[in-house]
Protein backbone atom coordinates (compact mmCIF):
# COMPACT_ATOMS: atom_id res chain seq x y z
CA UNK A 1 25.04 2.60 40.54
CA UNK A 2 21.69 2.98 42.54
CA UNK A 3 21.45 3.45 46.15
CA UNK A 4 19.75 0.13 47.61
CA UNK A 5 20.27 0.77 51.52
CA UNK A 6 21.33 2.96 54.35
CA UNK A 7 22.64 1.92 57.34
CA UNK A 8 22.82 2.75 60.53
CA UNK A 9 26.31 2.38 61.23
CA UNK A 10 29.59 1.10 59.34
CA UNK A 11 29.25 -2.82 60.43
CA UNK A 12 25.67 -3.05 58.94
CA UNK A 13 26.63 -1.28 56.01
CA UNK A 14 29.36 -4.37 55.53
CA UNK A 15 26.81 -6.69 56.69
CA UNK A 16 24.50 -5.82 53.83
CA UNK A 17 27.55 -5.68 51.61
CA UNK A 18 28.90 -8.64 52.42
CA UNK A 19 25.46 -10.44 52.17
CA UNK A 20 24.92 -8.96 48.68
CA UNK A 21 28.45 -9.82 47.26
CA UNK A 22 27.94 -13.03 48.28
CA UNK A 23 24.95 -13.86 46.46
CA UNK A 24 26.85 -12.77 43.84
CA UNK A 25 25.81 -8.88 43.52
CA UNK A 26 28.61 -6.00 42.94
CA UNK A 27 28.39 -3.15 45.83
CA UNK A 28 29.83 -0.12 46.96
CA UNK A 29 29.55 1.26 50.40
CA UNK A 30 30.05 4.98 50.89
CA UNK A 31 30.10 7.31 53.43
CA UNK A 32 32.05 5.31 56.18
CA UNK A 33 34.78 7.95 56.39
CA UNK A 34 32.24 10.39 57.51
CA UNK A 35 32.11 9.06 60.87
CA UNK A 36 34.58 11.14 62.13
CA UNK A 37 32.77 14.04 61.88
CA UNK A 38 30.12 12.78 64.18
CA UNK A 39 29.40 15.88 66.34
CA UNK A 40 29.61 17.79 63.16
CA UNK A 41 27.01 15.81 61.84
CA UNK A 42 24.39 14.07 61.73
CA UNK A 43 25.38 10.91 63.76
CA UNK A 44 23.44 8.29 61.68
CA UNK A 45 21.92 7.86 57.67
CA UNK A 46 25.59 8.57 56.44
CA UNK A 47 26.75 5.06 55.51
CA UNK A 48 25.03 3.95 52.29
CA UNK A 49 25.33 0.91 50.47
CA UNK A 50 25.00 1.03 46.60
CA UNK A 51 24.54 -1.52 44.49
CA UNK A 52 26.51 -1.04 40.81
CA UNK A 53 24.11 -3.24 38.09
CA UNK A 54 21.22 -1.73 38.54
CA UNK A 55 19.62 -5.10 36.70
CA UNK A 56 20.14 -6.56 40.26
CA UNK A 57 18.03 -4.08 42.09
CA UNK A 58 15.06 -6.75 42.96
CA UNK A 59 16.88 -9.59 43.76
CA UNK A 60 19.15 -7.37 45.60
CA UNK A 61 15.56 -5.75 47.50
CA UNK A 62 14.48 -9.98 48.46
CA UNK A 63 18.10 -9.94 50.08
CA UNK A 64 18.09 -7.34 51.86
CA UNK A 65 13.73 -7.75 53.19
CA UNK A 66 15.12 -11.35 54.59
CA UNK A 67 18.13 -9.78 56.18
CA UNK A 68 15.29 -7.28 58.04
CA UNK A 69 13.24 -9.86 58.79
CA UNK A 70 15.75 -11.83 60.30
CA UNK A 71 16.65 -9.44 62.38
CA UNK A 72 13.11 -8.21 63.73
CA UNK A 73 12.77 -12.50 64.47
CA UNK A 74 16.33 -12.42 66.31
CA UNK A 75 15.49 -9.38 68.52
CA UNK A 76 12.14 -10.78 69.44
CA UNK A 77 14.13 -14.25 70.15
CA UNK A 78 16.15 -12.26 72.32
CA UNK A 79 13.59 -9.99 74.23
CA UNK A 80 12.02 -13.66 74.97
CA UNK A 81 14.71 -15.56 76.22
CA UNK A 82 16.06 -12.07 78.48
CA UNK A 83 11.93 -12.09 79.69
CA UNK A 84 12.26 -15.94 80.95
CA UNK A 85 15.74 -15.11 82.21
CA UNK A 86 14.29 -12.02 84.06
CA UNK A 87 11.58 -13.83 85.52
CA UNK A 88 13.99 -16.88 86.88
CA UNK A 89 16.16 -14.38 88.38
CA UNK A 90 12.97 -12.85 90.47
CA UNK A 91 12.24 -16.03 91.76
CA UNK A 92 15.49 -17.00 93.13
CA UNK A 93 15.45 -13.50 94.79
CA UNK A 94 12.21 -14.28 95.76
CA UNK A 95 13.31 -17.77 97.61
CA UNK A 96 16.21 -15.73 99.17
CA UNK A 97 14.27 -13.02 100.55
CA UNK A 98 11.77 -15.82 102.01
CA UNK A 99 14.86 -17.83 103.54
CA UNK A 100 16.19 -14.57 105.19
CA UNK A 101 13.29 -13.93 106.25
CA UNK A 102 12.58 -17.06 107.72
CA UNK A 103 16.13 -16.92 109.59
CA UNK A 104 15.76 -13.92 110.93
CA UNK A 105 12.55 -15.17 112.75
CA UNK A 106 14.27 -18.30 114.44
């Protein structure tokens, strides 16, 4: 059993997991039942996924460097589409302000 990644909470942990024993690898994850001690300890790097045939370690490694990847790619999806949202949302303000403005005058 080698350790191939800690999470930072339980659902990752299963995430990983789940995306391992899917592509066929064995895991373990440990540590989950330490989150209620949280405020006795450390609240993060306590859920661990291991996997069991250590043969699998690389392939296991490619996995889990896509599943990061992904994730960097989603986040910046999302920090895009909030920006264009953010930006739409000024103007309409914007146009509001001026037609307030515009009735207060008259």
């Amino acid at each position: 059993m080698k350790l191939i990644f800690e999470a930072n909470d339980i659902s990752e942990a299963h995430i990983v997991a789940g995306m391992l024993e899917n592509a066929g690898l064995q895991t373990e994850v440990n540590g989950f039942f330490l989150q209620g001690a949280v405020g006795e300890l450390p609240a993060s790097d306590f859920v661990k996924v291991y996997l069991l045939d250590e043969a699998d370690f690389e392939q296991a490694q490619q996995l889990i460097a896509e599943y990061l990847n992904n994730q960097v790619e989603h986040d910046c999806a999302i920090q895009k589409s909030s920006g264009s949202m953010m930006s739409k949302a000024m103007m309409t303000l914007g146009i509001l302000a001026l037609v307030l403005l515009m009735a207060l005058l008259l």
